[in-house]
Protein backbone atom coordinates (compact mmCIF):
# COMPACT_ATOMS: atom_id res chain seq x y z
CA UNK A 1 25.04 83.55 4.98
CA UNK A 2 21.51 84.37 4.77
CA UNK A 3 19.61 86.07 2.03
CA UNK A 4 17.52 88.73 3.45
CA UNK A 5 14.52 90.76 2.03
CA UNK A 6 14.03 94.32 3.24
CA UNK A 7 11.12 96.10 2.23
CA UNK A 8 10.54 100.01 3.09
CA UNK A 9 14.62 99.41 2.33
CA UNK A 10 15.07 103.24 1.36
CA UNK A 11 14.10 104.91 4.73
CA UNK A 12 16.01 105.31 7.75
CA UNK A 13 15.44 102.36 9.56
CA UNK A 14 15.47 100.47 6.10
CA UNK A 15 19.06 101.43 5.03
CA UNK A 16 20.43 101.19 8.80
CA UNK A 17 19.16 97.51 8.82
CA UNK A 18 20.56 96.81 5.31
CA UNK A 19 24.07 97.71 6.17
CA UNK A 20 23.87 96.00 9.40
CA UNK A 21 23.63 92.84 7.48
CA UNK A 22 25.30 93.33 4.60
CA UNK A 23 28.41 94.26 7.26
CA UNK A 24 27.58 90.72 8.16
CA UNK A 25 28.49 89.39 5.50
CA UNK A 26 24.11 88.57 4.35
CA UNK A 27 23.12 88.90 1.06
CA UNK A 28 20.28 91.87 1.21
CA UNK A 29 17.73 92.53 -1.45
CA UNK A 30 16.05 96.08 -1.03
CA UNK A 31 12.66 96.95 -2.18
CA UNK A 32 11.27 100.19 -2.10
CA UNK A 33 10.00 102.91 -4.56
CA UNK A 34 12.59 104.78 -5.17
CA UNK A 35 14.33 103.82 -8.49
CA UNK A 36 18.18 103.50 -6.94
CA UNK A 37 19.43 103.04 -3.52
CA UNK A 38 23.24 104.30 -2.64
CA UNK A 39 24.24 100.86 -1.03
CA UNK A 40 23.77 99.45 -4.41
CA UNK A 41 26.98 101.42 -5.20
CA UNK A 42 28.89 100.29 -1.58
CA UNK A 43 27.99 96.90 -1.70
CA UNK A 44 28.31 93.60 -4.34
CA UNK A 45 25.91 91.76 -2.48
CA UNK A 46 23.08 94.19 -2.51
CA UNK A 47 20.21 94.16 -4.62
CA UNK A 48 17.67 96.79 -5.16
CA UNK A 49 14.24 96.13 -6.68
CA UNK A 50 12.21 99.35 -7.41
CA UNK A 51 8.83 98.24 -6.43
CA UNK A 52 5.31 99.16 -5.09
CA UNK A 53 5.04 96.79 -2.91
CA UNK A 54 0.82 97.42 -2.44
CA UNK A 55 0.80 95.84 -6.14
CA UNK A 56 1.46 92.17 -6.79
CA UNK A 57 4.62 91.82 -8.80
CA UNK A 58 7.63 90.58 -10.37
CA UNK A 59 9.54 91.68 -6.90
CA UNK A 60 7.18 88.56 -5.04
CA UNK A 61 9.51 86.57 -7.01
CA UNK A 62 12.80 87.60 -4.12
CA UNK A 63 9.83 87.15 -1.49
CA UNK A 64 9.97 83.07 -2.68
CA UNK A 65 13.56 83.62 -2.80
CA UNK A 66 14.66 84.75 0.25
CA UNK A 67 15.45 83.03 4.02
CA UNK A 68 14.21 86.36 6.14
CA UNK A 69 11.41 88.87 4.87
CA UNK A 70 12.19 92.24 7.17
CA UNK A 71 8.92 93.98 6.36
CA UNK A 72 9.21 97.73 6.76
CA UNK A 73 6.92 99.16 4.24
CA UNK A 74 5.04 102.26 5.40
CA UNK A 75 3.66 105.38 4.37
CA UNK A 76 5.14 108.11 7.37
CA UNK A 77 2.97 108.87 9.81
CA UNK A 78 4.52 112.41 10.56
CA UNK A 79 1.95 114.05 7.86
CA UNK A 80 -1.29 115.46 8.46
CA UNK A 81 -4.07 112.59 8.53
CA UNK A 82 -6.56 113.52 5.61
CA UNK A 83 -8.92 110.75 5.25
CA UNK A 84 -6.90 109.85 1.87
CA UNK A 85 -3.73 109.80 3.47
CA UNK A 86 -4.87 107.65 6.31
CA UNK A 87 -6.04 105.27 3.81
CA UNK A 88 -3.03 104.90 2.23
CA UNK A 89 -0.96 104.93 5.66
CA UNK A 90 -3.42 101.61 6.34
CA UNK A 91 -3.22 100.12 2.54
CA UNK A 92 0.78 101.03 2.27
CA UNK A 93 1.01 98.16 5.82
CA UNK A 94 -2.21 96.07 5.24
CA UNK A 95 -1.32 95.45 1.40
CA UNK A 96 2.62 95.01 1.34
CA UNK A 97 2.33 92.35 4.51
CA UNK A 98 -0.80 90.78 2.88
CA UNK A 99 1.21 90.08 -0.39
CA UNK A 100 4.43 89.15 1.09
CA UNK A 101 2.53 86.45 2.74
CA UNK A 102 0.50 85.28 -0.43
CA UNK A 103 4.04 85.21 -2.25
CA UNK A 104 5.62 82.88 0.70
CA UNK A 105 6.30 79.37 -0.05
CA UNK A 106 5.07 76.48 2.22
CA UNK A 107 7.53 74.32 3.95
CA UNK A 108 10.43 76.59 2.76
CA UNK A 109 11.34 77.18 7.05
CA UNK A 110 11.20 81.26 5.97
CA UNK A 111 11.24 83.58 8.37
CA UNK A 112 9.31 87.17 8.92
CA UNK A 113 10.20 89.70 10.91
CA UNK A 114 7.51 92.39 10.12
CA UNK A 115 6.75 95.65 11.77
CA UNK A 116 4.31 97.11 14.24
CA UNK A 117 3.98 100.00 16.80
CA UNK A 118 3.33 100.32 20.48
CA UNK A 119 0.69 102.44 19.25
CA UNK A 120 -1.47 98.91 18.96
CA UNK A 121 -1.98 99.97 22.81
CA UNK A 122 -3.26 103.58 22.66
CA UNK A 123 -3.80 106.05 24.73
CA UNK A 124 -3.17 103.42 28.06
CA UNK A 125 -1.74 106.19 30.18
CA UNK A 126 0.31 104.29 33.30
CA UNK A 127 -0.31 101.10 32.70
CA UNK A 128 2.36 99.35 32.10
CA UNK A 129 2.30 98.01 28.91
CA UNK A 130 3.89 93.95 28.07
CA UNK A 131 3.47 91.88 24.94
CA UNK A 132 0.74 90.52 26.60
CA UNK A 133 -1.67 93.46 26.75
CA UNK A 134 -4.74 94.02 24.71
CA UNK A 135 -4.75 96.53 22.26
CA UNK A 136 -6.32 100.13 22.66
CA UNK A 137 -9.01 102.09 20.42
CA UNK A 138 -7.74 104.46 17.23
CA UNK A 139 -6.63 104.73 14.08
CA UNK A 140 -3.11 103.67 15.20
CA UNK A 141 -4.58 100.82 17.20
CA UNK A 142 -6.51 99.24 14.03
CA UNK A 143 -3.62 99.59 11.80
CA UNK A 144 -1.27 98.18 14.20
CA UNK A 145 -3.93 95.04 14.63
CA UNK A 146 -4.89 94.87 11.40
CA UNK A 147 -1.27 94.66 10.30
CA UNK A 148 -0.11 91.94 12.84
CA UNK A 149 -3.09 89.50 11.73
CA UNK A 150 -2.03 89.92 8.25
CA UNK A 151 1.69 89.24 9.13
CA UNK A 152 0.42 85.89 11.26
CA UNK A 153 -0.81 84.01 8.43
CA UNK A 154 2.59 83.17 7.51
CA UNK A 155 2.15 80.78 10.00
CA UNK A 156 -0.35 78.99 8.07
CA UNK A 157 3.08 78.76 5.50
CA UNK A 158 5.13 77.00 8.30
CA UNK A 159 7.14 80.33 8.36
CA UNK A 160 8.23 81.78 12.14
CA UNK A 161 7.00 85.25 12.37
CA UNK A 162 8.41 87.33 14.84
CA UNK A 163 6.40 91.10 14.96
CA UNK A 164 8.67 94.62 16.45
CA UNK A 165 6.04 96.43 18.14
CA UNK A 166 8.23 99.48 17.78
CA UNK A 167 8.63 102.48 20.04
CA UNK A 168 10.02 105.90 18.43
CA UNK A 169 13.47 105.27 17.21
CA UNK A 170 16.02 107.44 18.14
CA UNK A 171 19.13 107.97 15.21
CA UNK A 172 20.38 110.68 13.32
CA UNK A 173 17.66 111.13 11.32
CA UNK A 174 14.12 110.02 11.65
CA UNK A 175 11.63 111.45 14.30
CA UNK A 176 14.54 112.63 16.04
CA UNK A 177 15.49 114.99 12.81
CA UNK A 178 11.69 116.77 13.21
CA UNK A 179 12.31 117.15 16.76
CA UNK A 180 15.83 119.10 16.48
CA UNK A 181 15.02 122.08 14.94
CA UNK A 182 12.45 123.68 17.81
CA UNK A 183 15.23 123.04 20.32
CA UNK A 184 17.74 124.71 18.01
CA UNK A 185 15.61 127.61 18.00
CA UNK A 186 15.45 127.98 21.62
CA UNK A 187 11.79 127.05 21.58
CA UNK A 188 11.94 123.34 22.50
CA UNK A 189 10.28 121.81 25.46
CA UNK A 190 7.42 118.80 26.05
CA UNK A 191 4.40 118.01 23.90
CA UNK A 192 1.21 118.96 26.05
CA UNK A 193 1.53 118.13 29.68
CA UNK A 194 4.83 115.84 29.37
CA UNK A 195 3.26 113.67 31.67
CA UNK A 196 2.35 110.85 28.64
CA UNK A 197 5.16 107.75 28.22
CA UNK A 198 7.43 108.17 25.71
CA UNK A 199 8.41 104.91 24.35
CA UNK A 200 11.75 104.95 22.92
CA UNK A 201 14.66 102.73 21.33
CA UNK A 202 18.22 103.84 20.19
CA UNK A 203 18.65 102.49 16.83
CA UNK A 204 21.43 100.60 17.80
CA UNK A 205 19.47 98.33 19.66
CA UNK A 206 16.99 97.78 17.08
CA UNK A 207 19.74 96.53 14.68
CA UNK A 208 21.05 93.92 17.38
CA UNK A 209 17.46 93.09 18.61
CA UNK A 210 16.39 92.55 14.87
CA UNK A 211 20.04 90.42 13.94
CA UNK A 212 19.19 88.26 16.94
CA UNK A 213 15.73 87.36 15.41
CA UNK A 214 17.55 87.00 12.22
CA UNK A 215 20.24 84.52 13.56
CA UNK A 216 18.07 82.75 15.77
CA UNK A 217 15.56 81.58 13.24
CA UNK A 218 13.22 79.64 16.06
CA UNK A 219 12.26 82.82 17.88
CA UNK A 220 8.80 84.12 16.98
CA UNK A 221 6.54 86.00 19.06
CA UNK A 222 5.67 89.99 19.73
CA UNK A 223 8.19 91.65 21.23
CA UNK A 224 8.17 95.45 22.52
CA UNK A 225 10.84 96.97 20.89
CA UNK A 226 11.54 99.82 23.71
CA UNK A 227 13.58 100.86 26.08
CA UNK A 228 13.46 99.33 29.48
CA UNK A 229 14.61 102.91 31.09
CA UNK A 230 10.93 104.40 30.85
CA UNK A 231 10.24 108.27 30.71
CA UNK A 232 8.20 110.53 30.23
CA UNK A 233 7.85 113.62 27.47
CA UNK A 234 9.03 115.77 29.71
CA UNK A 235 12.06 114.10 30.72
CA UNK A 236 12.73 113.40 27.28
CA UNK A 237 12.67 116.83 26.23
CA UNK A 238 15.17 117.95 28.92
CA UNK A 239 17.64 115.70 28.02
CA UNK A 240 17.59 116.58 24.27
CA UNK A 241 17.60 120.33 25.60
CA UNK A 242 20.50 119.26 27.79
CA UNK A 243 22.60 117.27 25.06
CA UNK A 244 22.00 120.28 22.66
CA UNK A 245 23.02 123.20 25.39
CA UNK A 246 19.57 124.59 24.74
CA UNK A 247 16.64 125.29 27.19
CA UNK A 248 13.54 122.92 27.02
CA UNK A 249 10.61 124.26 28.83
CA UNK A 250 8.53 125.60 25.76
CA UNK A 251 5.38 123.21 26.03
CA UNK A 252 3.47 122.43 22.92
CA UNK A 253 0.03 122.77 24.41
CA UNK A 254 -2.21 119.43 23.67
CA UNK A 255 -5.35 121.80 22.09
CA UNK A 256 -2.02 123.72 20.09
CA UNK A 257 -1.05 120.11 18.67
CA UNK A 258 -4.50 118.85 17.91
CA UNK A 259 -5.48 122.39 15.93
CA UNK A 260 -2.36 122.18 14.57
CA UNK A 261 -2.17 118.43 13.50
CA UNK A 262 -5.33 116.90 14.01
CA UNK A 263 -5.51 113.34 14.44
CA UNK A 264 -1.95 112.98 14.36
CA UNK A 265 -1.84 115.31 17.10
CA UNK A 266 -3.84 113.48 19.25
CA UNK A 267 -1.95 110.54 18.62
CA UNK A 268 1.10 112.36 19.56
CA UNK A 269 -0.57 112.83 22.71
CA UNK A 270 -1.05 109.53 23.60
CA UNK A 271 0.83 107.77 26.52
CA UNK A 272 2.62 104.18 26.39
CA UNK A 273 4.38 102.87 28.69
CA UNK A 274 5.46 99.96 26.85
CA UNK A 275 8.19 97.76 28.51
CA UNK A 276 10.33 94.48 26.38
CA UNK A 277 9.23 91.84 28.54
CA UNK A 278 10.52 89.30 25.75
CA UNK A 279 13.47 90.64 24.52
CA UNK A 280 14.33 90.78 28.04
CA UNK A 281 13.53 87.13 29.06
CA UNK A 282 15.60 86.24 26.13
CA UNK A 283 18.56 87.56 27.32
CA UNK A 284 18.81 90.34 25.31
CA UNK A 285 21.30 93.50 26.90
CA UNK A 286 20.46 96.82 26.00
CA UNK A 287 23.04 99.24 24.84
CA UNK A 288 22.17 102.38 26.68
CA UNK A 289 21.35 102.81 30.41
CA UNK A 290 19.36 105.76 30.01
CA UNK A 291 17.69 108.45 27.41
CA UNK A 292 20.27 110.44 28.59
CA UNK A 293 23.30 108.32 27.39
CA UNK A 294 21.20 107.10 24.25
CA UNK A 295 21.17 111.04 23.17
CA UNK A 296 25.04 111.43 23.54
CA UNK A 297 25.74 109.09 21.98
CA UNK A 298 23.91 110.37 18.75
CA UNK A 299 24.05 113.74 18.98
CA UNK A 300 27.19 114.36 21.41
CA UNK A 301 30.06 115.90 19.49
């Protein structure tokens, strides 16, 4: 039994992770800033701690505390990018990680597993797109780097850090929610062109990626948490129009988006076509064969 820190606890991918391992039998503290979580109600050996976790703290104290740190703190990026909110989209990452870190104990053998974003590589159209390529230009890019470099001084701690450059995860709520209700309307179809990447990961497979990292304490590294079944927007969008019975060839036109969102829009715009070189040399099986299988199985009924 492990006792494992989650912070960002309260959002989607948060609470999924939390009762993966509290199913397992861990012992989870959750931080977040909400003042309750639900699980605190389901499960005996879950902990919340209401927290900022941009400010130092009393919460540091289950940073010292804990075997695994599973660093999820974020502002969402799915709001439109004043330069105030892309300051605190940058502080919400940049700050959490850097005092997470601080609050780590040397020689303890911890462990963080801390989050990233194939957006590190930016608009790299086709290339394809390992854990061994250089990072692009934007906003996204400089948080994403500025993030992981914070995150690697726990090596300084002895700790193993092991970073989820993550693609967009697909569950029954999350970007996948925002996406729905277009394609409900009968007005659903690819963003701009469709010909950009669309890096993707069914949920599922980030909780058994993430509990191998967790179980296997020795493996650190970047790792590309995507899909190996690569498509693009367009094929994307006609399989969610497919698995929903409703047509998909409504285009969002790319100068539409980037009136409409801005910056975020042209980072919607942007193609990766990021493959898990590492998770696959570890051995690691995904779930899914396909986008079209991964959407079934969440929204099939």
């Amino acid at each position: 039994m492990k006792k494992i820190l989650i912070t960002g606890a309260s959002g989607f991918v948060g609470t999924r992770l939390a009762r993966y391992f509290l199913s397992d039998q861990h012992r989870v503290v959750g931080t977040g800033t909400s003042e309750e979580h639900p699980l605190s109600r389901e499960y005996e050996n879950f902990l919340w701690v209401s927290a900022d976790t941009t400010q130092e703290g009393d919460w540091q104290e289950q940073v010292r505390q804990s075997d695994v740190i599973i660093n999820l703190a974020g502002r969402n990026i799915f709001k439109y990018w004043t330069k105030n909110y892309k300051q605190a989209i940058y502080d919400s990452r940049i700050l959490t990680t850097r005092n997470i870190v601080n609050a780590m104990e040397p020689g303890n053998s911890q462990k963080i597993v801390t989050t990233s974003a194939v957006g590190i590589y930016g608009d790299a159209k086709d290339r394809v797109l390992t854990e061994k390529s250089h990072p692009g230009q934007g906003f996204l890019a400089k948080v994403c780097t500025d993030w992981e470099a914070e995150a690697v001084k726990a090596r300084e701690k002895d700790a193993t850090v092991a970073i989820m450059r993550l693609g967009i995860v697909l569950g029954e709520k999350g970007a996948l929610s925002l996406m729905l209700p277009a394609f409900k309307l009968f007005v659903g179809g690819p963003v701009g062109n469709g010909n950009q990447w669309f890096p993707w990961i069914h949920a599922r497979d980030l909780e058994a990626a993430v509990g191998m990292l967790v179980e296997n304490t020795e493996l650190g590294g970047v790792f590309n948490f995507t899909d190996p079944s690569l498509v693009r927007q367009r094929q994307f969008a006609r399989s969610l129009g497919r698995v929903l019975h409703r047509p998909a060839f409504m285009p969002a036109p790319a100068f539409a988006v980037k009136a409409l969102m801005g910056e975020l829009g042209e980072a919607l715009l942007q193609s990766q076509r990021a493959v898990p070189e590492h998770l696959l040399d570890l051995g690691y099986s995904f779930l899914f064969p396909g986008i079209d299988s991964a959407l079934d199985d969440i929204l099939g009924k």
